[in-house]
Protein backbone atom coordinates (compact mmCIF):
# COMPACT_ATOMS: atom_id res chain seq x y z
CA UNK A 1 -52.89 154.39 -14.79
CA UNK A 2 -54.84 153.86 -11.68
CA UNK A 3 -53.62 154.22 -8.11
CA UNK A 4 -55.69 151.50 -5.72
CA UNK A 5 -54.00 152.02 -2.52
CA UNK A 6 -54.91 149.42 0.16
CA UNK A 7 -54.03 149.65 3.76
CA UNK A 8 -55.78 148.34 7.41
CA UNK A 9 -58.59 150.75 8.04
CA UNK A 10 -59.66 149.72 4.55
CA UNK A 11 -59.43 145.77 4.34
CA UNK A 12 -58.59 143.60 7.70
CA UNK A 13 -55.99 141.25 6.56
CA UNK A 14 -56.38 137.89 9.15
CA UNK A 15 -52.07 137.38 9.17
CA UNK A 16 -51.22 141.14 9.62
CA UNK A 17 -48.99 142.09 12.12
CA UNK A 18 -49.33 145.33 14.46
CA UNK A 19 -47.54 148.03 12.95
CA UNK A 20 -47.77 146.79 9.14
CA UNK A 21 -46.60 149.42 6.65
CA UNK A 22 -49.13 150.89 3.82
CA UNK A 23 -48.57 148.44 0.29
CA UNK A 24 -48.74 150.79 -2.30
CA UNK A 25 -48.60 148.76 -6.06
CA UNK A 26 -50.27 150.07 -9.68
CA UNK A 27 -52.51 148.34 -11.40
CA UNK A 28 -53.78 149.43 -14.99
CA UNK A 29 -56.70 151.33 -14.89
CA UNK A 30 -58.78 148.80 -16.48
CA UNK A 31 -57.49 146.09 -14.65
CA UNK A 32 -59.08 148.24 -11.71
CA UNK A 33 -62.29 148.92 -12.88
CA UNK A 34 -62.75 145.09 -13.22
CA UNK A 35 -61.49 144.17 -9.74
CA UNK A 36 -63.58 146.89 -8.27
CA UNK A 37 -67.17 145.84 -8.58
CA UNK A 38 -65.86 142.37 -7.81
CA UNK A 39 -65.07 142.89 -4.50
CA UNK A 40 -68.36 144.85 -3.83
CA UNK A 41 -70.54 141.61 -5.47
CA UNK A 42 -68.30 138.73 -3.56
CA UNK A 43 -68.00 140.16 -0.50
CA UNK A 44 -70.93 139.16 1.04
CA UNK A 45 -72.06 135.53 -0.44
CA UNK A 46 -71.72 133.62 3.18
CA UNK A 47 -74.51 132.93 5.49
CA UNK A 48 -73.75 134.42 9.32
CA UNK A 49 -75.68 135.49 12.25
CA UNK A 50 -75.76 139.04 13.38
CA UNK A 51 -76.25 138.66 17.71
CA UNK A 52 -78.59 141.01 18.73
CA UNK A 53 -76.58 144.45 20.41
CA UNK A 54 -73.85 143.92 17.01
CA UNK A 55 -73.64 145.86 13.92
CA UNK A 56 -71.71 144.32 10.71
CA UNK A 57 -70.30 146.56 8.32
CA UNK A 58 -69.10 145.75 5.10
CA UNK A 59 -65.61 147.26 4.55
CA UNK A 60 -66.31 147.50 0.32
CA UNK A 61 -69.58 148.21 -0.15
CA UNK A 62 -70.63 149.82 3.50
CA UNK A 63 -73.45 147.86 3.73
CA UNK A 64 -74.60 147.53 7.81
CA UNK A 65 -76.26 144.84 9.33
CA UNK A 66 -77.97 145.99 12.46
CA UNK A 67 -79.66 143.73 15.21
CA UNK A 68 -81.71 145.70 17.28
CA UNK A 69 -84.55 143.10 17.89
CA UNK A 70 -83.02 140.14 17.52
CA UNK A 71 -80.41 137.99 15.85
CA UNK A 72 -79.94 138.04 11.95
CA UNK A 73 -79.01 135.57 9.32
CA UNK A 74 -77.03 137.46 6.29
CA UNK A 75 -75.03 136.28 3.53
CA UNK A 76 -71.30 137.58 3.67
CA UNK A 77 -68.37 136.82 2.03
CA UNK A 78 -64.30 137.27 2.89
CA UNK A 79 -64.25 137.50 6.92
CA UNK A 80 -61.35 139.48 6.54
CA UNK A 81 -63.72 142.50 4.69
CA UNK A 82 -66.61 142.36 7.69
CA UNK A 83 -66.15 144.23 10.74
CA UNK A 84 -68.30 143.72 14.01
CA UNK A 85 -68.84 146.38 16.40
CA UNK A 86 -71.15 146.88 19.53
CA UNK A 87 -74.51 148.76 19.28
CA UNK A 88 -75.84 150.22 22.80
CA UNK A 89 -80.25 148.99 22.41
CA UNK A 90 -81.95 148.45 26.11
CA UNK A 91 -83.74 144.67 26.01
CA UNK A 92 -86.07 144.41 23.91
CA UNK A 93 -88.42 141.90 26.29
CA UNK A 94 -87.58 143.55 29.51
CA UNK A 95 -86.47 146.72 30.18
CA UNK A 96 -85.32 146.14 34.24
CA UNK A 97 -83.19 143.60 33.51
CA UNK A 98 -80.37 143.21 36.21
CA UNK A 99 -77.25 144.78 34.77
CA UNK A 100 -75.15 142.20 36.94
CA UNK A 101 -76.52 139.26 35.10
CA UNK A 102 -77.78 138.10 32.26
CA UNK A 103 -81.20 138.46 31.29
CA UNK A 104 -83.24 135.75 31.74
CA UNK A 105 -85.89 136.38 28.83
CA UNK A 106 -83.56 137.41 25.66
CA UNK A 107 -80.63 135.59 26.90
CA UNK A 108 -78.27 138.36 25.92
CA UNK A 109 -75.12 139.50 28.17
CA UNK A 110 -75.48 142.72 26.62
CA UNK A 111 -79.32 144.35 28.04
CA UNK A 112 -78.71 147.93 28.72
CA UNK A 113 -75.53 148.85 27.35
CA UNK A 114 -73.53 146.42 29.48
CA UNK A 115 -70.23 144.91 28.45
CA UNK A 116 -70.31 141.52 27.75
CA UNK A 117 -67.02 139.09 27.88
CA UNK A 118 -67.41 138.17 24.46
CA UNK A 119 -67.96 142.64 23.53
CA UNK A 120 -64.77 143.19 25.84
CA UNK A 121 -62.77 141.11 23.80
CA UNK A 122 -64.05 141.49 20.38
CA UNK A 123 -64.92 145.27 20.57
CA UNK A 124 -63.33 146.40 16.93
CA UNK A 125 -62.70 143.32 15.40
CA UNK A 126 -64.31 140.12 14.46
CA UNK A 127 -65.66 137.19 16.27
CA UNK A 128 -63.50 134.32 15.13
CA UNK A 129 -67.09 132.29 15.78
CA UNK A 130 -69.27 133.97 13.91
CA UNK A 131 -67.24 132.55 10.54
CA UNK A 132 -66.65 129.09 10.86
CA UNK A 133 -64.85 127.53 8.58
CA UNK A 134 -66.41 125.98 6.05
CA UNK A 135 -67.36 122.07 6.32
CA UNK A 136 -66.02 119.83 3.83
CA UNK A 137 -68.58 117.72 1.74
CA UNK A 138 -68.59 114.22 2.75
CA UNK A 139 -68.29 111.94 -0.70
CA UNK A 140 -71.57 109.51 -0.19
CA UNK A 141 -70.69 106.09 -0.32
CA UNK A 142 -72.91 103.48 0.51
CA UNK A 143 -72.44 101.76 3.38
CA UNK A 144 -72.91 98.00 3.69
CA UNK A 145 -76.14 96.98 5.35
CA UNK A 146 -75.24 96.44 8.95
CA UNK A 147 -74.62 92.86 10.32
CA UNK A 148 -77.62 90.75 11.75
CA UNK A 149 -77.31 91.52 15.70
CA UNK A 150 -75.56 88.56 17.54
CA UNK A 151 -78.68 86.45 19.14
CA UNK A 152 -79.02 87.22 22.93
CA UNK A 153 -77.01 84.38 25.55
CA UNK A 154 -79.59 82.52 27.29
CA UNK A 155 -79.65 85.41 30.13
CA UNK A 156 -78.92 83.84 34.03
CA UNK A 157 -80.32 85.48 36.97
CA UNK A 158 -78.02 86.64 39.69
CA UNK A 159 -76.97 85.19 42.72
CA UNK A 160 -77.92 81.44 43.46
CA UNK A 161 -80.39 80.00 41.01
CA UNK A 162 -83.30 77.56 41.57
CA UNK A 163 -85.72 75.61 39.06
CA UNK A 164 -88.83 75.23 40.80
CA UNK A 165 -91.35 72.63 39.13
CA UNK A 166 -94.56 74.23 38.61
CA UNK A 167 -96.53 72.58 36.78
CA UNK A 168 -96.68 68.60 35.34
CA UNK A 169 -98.77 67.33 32.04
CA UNK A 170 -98.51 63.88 30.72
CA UNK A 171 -97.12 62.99 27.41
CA UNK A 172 -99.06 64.65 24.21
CA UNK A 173 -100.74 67.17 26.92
CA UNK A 174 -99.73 70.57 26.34
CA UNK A 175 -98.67 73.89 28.31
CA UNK A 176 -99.46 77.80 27.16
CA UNK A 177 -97.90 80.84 27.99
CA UNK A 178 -98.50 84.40 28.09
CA UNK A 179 -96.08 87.37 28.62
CA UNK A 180 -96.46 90.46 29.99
CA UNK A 181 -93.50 92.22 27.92
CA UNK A 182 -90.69 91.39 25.50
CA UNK A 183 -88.80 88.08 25.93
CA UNK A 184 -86.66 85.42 23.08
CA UNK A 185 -87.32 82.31 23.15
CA UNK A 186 -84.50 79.73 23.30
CA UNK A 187 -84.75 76.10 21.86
CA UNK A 188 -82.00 74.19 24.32
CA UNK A 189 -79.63 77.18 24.67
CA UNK A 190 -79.86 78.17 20.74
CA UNK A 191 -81.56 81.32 20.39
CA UNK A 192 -84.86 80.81 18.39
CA UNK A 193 -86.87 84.06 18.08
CA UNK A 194 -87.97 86.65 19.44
CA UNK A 195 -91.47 86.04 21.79
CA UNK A 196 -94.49 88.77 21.18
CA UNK A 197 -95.82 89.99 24.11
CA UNK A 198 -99.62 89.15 24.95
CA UNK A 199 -99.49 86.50 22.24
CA UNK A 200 -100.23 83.01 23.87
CA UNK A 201 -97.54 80.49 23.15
CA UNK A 202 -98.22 76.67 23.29
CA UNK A 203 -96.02 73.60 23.82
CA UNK A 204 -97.11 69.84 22.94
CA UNK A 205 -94.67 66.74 23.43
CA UNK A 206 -95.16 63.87 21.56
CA UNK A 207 -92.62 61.08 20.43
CA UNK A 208 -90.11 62.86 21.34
CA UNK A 209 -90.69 65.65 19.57
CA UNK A 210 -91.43 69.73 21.21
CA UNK A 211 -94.08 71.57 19.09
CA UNK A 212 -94.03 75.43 20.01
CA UNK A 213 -96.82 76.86 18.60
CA UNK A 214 -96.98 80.82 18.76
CA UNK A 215 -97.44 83.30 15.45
CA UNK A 216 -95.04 81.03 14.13
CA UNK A 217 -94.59 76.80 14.35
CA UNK A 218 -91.55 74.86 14.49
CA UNK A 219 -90.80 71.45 15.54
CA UNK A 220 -87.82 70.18 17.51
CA UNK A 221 -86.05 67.53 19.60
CA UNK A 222 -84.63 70.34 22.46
CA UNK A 223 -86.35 71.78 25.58
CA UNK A 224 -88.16 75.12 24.86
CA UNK A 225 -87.01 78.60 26.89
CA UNK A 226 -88.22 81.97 27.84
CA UNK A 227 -86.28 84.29 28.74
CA UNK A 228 -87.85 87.34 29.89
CA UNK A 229 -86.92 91.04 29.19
CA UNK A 230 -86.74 93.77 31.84
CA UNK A 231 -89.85 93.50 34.07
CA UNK A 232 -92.13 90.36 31.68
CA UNK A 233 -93.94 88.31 33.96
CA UNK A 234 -94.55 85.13 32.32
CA UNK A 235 -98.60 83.78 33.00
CA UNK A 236 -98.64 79.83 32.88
CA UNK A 237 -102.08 79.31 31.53
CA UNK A 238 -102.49 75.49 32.84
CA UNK A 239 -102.22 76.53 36.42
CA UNK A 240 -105.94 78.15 37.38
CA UNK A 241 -104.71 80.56 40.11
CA UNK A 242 -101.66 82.04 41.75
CA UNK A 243 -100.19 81.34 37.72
CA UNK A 244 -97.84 84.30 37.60
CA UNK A 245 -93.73 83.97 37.43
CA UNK A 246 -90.66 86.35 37.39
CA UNK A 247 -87.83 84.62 35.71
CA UNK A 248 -87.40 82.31 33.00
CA UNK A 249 -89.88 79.78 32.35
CA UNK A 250 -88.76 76.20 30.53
CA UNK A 251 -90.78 73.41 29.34
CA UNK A 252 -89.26 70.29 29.74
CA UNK A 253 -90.11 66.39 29.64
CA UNK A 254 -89.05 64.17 32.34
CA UNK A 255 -87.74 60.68 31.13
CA UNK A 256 -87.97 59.93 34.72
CA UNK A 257 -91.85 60.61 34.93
CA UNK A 258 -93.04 60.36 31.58
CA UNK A 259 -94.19 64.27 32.50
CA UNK A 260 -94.16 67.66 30.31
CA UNK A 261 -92.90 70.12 32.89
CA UNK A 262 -93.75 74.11 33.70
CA UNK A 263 -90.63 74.71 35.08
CA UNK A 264 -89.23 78.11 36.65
CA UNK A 265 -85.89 79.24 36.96
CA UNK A 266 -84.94 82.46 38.50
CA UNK A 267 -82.46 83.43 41.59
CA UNK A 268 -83.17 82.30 45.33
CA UNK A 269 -84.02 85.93 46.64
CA UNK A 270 -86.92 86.05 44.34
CA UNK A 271 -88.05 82.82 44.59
CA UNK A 272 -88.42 83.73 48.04
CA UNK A 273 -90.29 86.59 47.36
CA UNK A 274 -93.02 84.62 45.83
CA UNK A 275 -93.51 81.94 49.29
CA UNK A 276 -96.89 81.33 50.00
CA UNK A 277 -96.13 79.27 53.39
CA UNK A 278 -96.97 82.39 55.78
CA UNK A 279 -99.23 85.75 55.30
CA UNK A 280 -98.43 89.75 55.73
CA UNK A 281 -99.49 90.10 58.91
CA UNK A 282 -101.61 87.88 61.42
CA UNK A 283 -104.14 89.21 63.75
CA UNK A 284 -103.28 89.99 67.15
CA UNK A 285 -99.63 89.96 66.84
CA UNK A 286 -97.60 93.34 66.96
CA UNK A 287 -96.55 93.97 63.31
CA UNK A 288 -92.63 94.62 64.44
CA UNK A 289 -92.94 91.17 66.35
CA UNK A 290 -94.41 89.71 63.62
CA UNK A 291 -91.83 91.12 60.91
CA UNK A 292 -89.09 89.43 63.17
CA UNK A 293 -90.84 85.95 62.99
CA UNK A 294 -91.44 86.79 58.85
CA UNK A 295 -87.53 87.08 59.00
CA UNK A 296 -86.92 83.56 60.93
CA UNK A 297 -89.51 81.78 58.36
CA UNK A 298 -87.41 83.71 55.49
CA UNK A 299 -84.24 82.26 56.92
CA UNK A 300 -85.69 78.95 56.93
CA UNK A 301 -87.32 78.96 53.13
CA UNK A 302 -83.93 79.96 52.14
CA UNK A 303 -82.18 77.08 53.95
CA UNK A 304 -84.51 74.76 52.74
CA UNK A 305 -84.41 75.42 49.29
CA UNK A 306 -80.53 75.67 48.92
CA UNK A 307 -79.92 72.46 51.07
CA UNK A 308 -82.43 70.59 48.92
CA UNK A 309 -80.91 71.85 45.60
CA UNK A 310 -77.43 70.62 47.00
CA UNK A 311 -78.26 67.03 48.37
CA UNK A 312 -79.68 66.53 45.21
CA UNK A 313 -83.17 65.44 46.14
CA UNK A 314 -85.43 66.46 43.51
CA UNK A 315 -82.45 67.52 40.17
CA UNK A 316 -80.84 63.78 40.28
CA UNK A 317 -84.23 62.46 38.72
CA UNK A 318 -85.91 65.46 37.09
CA UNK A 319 -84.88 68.51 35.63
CA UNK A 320 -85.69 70.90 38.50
CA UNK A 321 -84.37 71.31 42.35
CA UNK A 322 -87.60 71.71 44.03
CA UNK A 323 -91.31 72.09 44.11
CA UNK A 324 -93.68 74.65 44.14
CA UNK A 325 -96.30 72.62 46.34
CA UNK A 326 -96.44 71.13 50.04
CA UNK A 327 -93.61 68.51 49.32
CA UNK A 328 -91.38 71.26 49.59
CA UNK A 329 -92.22 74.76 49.77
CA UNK A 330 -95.65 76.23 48.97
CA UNK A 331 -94.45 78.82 45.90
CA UNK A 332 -97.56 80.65 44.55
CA UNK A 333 -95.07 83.16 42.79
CA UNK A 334 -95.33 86.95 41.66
CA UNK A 335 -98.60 87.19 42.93
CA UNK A 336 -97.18 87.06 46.51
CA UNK A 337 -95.50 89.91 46.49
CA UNK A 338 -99.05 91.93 44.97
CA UNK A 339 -99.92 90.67 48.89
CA UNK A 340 -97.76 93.29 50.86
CA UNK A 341 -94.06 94.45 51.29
CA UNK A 342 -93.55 92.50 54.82
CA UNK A 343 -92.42 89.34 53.02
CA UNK A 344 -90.11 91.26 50.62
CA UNK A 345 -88.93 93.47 53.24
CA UNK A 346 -87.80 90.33 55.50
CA UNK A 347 -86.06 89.00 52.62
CA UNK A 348 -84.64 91.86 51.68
CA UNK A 349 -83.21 92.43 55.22
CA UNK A 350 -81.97 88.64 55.96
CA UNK A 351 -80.12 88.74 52.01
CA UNK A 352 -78.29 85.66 51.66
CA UNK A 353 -78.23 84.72 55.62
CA UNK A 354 -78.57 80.40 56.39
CA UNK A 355 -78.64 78.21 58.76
CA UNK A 356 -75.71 76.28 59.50
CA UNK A 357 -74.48 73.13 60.96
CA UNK A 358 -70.71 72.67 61.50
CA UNK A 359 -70.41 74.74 58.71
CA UNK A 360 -72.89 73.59 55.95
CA UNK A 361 -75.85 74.53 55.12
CA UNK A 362 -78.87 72.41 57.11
CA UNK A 363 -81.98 71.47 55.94
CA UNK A 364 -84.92 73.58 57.69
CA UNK A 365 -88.21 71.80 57.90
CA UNK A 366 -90.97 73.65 59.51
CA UNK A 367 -94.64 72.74 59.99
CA UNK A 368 -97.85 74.34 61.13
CA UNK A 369 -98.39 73.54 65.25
CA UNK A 370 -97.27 71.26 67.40
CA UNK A 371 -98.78 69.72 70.57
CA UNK A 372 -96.21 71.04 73.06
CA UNK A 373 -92.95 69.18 71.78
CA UNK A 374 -91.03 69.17 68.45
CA UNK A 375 -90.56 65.54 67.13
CA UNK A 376 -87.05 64.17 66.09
CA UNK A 377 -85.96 64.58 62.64
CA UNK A 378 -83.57 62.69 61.74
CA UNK A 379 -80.83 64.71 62.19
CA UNK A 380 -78.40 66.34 64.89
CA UNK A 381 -79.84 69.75 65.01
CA UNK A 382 -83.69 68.63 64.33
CA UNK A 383 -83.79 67.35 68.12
CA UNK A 384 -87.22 67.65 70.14
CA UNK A 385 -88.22 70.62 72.06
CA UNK A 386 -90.70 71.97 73.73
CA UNK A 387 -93.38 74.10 73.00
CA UNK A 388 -95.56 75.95 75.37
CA UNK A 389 -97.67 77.92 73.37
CA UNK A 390 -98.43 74.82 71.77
CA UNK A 391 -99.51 72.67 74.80
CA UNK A 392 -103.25 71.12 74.36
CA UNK A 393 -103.11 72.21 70.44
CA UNK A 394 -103.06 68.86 67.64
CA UNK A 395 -99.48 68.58 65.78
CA UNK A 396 -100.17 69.67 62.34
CA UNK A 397 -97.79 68.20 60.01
CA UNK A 398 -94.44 66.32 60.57
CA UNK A 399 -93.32 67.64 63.55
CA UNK A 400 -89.43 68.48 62.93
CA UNK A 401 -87.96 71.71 62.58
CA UNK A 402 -89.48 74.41 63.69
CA UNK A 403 -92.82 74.83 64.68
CA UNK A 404 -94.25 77.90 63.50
CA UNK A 405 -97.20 78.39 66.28
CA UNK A 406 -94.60 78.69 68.34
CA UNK A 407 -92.18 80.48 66.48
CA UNK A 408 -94.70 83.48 66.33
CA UNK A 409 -95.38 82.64 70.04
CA UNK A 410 -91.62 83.27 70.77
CA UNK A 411 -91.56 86.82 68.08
CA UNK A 412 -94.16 88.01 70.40
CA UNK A 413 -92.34 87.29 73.50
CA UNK A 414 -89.76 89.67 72.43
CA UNK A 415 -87.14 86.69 70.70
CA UNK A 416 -85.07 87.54 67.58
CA UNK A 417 -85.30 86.00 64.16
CA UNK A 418 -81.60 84.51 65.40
CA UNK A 419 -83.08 83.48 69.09
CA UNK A 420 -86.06 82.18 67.49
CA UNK A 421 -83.50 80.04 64.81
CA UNK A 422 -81.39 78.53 67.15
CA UNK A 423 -84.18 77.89 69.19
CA UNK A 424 -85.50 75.35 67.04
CA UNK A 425 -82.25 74.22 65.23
CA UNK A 426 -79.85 73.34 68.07
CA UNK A 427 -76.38 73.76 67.99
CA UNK A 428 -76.73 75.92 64.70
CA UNK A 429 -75.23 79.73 63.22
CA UNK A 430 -76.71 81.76 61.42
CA UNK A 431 -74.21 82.66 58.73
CA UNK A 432 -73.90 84.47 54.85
CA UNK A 433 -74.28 81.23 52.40
C-alpha cells in the first residue's frame, strides 16, 4: 500500500480554514500511480495571463511561469494547484521610472521592486482575477428578425410656427426640390419614404391628383411633405435666386387660387433669421447703433408675422399665414443668414419679445422713408408722427408704422430698440409673446 499524504504547502484548497489539520487517508498503490500523472497532465489545461513582475508555479508538476518582459498567456488548470508570487525585475522600457507612481510607459505598479496594492495583498497566494470563472455557453437560438422601425411623426419645429408661401404654379405646372441631407417625405401626415439627398424631387398637380416624382413615382390625392433631418436645407428649384429654406417644405394646391404652392413651414425665430427687409450693416452708421435699430426692425418682423398669422389674413383662404414677398415681409430665406451674424444676433437677443397694444399683439407695418410725418394707419397705435431726418425726402411706401429712415436716424441718436418702438407705435409695451 501507498501512503499519498496531502496537506497546505502541497495543494491550496480554496474553502480551507487557517489552522486546518494534515488529512492523512491510504489509497492502494495502484490506485496511486494512476491518480498521480493525472494531476501533473490536468493541472494546467486553462488559459491565464502571467502580469509582468509575477511568477506562477505549478504546485504538481513545478512548472514556473516567469514574466520578466512582459505579460504571458499560459494554459493552467485547478486554481487551487497554481501559486502566484512577486518577482523583483527593474522596467523593462525605462529604467528611472518614479518609484512613487506608476510608470507611464509599461503601465506596471511594480517598476523597480516597488510594492504594488494588488502585490501587498496577494503576496503568497492567488489573484482571485487572474481565474475567472468560466463563462457559460449561450444555447444559439435564432432570434426573430427585428420589427420594421415605427415611421417617423411628421416632426414640428419649436416654438411658434409659420407657413410662409414661397412660391405659386398654376394647375398641371410643377415644383422640384433638392436636399442638402437626409429627410422622409410625408404624403398628408402618413409617412411615405424616405427622401435621398441630392436627388431632385418633382411635384405635378393635375385633376386633383399629386404626382411626386423622385427615384421612385407614386400618385395620390394628399399634399406632399418634407421633413428635413438635422441640418438639410431644402433648394426650391422654381425660384431662380435666394431659393434656399430651413424647415419643412410642403407642396400644396390652393382651391382658393387654382395655385400649386412652395410652401415653408418652420418656427418664427428662424423665419426671422432669413428677412431680407434690411442689410448687415449700412454705411456711415456706428455698427452698435446700427445693431440696436437691427433689433427694433427684428421686433417689428416678429410682430408682424405673428399678428398676421392670428387675424387670419392670409390662412382663412390659403394654406399658409404669410408671404415671402413685399405684401408682407420680404423672406429670401437661409441665404440671409450666409450675409452676416448682425441679423441673427438681433434676433437672437430680442427672443420672443412683441409689440403690444392693451395686451395683444399689434400689427407692425414699416416702410422705407417718409417725408417728415408718419401717415395714419388705421389703427390706435399707427397714429402720425413726425420725422425729422426725413424732412425734404419722398415717402416711400405706405406711410404707417414705422419709418425706417428714421428709425436708423433715431439708433444713431443714441435711442433704444424699446425708445425707437414706442416711438413709432404709441401707447405700446414691449412684452414676451
Amino acid at each position: 500500500m501507498f501512503r499519498l499524504k496531502l496537506d497546505e504547502n502541497n495543494i491550496q484548497r480554496g474553502r480551507s480554514k487557517a489552522g486546518a489539520k494534515i488529512k492523512k487517508f491510504r489509497l492502494p498503490f495502484f490506485v496511486a500511480l494512476i491518480m498521480l500523472p493525472l494531476l501533473v497532465v490536468t493541472g494546467c489545461q486553462k488559459k491565464v495571463t502571467v502580469k509582468y513582475g509575477y511568477k506562477l508555479s505549478c504546485l504538481n508538476c513545478q512548472k514556473i511561469i516567469k514574466s520578466k518582459t512582459d505579460s504571458k498567456s499560459v494554459l493552467v488548470g485547478d486554481a487551487r494547484r497554481w501559486k502566484i508570487e512577486k518577482i523583483n525585475v527593474p522596467c523593462s522600457k525605462d529604467q528611472t521610472c518614479n518609484q512613487k507612481r506608476p510608470c507611464k510607459n509599461c503601465q506596471y505598479q511594480e517598476c523597480q521592486g516597488r510594492k504594488s496594492p494588488l502585490e501587498e495583498a496577494k503576496i503568497g497566494g492567488l489573484d482571485k482575477n487572474l481565474f475567472p470563472a468560466p463563462k457559460k455557453e449561450a444555447i444559439q437560438v435564432a432570434a426573430p428578425p427585428p420589427p420594421a422601425p415605427a415611421p417617423p411623426a411628421p416632426s414640428q419645429p419649436p416654438g411658434e410656427i409659420i407657413r410662409v408661401g414661397l412660391y405659386e404654379a398654376g394647375s398641371g405646372a410643377s415644383i422640384s426640390l433638392l436636399a442638402t441631407g437626409p429627410f422622409q417625405i410625408f404624403e398628408g401626415d402618413t409617412f411615405l419614404a424616405e427622401g435621398r439627398p441630392g436627388e431632385a424631387v418633382t411635384v405635378t398637380f393635375n385633376g386633383g391628383i399629386y404626382r411626386l416624382t423622385s427615384y421612385f413615382s407614386k400618385d395620390t390625392p394628399k399634399y406632399l411633405r418634407f421633413i428635413p433631418s438635422g441640418q438639410t436645407i431644402f433648394e426650391v428649384k422654381n425660384i431662380p435666386t435666394n431659393n434656399q429654406f430651413k424647415g419643412a417644405v410642403e407642396i400644396r394646391y390652393s382651391t382658393e387660387t387654382n395655385k400649386l404652392w412652395a410652401i415653408n413651414e418652420l418656427d418664427v425665430e428662424n423665419y426671422l433669421k432669413g428677412i431680407g427687409e434690411e442689410p448687415e450693416q449700412m454705411a456711415g452708421t456706428p455698427p452698435d447703433k446700427y445693431q440696436e435699430f437691427l433689433k427694433a426692425s427684428v421686433v417689428a418682423f416678429r410682430s408682424y408675422a405673428i399678428a398676421v398669422k392670428q387675424e387670419g389674413k392670409r390662412n382663412k383662404t390659403e394654406p399658409f399665414d404669410i408671404l415671402a414677398t413685399a405684401s408682407d415681409q420680404v423672406y429670401i430665406g437661409y441665404k440671409r443668414e450666409l450675409h452676416g451674424n448682425n441679423l441673427k444676433r438681433a434676433v437672437e437677443d430680442t427672443s420672443g419679445q412683441v409689440v403690444k397694444y392693451q395686451g395683444k399683439i399689434a400689427k407692425t407695418p414699416y416702410f422705407g422713408s417718409c417725408d417728415g410725418s408718419t401717415r395714419p394707419g388705421g389703427k390706435p397705435w399707427l397714429v402720425p408722427v413726425s420725422t425729422p431726418a426725413c424732412v425734404g425726402r419722398q415717402l416711400r411706401g405706405h406711410g404707417w408704422g414705422m419709418c425706417m429712415h428714421g428709425a436708423r436716424h433715431l439708433a444713431t441718436t443714441g435711442y433704444t430698440f424699446q425708445q425707437i418702438l414706442a416711438y413709432y407705435y404709441v401707447n405700446t409695451s414691449i412684452e414676451p409673446r
